[in-house]
Protein backbone atom coordinates (compact mmCIF):
# COMPACT_ATOMS: atom_id res chain seq x y z
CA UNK A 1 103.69 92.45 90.39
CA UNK A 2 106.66 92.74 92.78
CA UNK A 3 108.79 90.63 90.54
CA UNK A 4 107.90 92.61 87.35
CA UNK A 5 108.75 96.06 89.22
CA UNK A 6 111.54 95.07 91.41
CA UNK A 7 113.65 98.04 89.96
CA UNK A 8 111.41 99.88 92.06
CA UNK A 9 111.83 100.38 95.83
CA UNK A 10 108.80 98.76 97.84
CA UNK A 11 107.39 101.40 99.79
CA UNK A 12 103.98 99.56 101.44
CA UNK A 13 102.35 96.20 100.47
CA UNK A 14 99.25 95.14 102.06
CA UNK A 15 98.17 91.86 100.84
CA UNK A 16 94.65 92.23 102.36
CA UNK A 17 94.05 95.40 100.51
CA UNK A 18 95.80 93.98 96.88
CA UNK A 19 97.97 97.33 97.21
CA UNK A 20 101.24 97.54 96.72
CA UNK A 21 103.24 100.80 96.71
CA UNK A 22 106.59 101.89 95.44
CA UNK A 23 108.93 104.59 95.46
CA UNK A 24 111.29 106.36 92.85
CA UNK A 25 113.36 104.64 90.89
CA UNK A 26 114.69 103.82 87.39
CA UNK A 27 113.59 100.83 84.95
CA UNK A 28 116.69 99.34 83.22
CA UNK A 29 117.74 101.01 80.24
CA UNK A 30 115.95 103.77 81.31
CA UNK A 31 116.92 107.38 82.60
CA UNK A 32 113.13 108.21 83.31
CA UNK A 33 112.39 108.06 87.06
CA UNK A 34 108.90 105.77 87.79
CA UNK A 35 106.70 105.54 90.91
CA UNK A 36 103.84 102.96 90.76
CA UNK A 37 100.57 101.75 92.47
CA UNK A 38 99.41 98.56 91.94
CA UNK A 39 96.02 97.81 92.86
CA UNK A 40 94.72 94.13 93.07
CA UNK A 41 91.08 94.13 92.86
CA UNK A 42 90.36 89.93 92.21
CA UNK A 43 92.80 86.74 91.88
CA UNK A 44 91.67 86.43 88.30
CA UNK A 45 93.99 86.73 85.64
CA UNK A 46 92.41 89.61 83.62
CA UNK A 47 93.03 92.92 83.16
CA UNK A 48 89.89 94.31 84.73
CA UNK A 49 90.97 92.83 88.02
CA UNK A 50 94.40 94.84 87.56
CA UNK A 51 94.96 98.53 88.33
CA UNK A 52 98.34 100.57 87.97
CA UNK A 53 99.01 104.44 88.31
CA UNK A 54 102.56 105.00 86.87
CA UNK A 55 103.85 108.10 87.09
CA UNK A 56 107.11 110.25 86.39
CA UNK A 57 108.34 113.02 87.50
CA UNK A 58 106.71 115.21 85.04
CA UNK A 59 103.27 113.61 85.39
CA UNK A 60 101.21 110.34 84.34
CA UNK A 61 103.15 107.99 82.57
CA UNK A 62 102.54 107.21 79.10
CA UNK A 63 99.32 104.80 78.06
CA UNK A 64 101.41 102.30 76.39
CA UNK A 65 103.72 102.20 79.14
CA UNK A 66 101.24 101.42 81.36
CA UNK A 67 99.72 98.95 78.98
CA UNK A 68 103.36 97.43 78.93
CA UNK A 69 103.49 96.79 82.39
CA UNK A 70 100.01 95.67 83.10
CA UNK A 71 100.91 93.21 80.69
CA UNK A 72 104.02 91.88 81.97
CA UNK A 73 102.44 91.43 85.32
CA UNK A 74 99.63 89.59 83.84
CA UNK A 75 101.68 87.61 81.95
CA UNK A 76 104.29 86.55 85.05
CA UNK A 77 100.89 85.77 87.08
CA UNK A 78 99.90 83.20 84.70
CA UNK A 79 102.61 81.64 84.34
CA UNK A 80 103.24 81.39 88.09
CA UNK A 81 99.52 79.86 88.11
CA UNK A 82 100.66 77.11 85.62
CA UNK A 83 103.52 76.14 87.49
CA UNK A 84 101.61 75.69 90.83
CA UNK A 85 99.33 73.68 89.23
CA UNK A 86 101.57 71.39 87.74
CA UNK A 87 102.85 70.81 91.21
């Protein structure tokens, strides 16, 4: 998660809790300001264990956004797992 948003400022993380917090700030390429909660609910690599509120300064972010990001995150946690395992 941190490495997939690190265009955003860290705010709070609280690895007991899974939650990590951000503040404002701008994805590359992008003019739209973004603000995110992530919310770690298991270690598994699924989507259900994976919660994030995006939002912009004129509300919730988009669906597919979201989607995008959830994604990416998912993604850069599995691959992480493979490479620890092959360790």
């Amino acid at each position: 998660s941190l490495e997939v948003l690190n265009f955003l400022p860290l705010e709070a993380v609280d690895p007991f809790s899974g939650i990590i917090q951000t503040g404002w700030g701008t994805a590359p390429g992008s003019d739209t300001l973004y603000r995110a909660t992530v919310y770690i609910q298991d270690p598994s690599l699924d989507a259900r264990s994976l919660k994030i509120s995006l939002l912009t300064k004129t509300g919730p972010a988009s669906t597919k956004t979201i989607r995008i990001i959830e994604e990416a995150i998912l993604s850069r946690a599995i691959q992480l797992r493979l490479r620890d395992e092959k360790l």
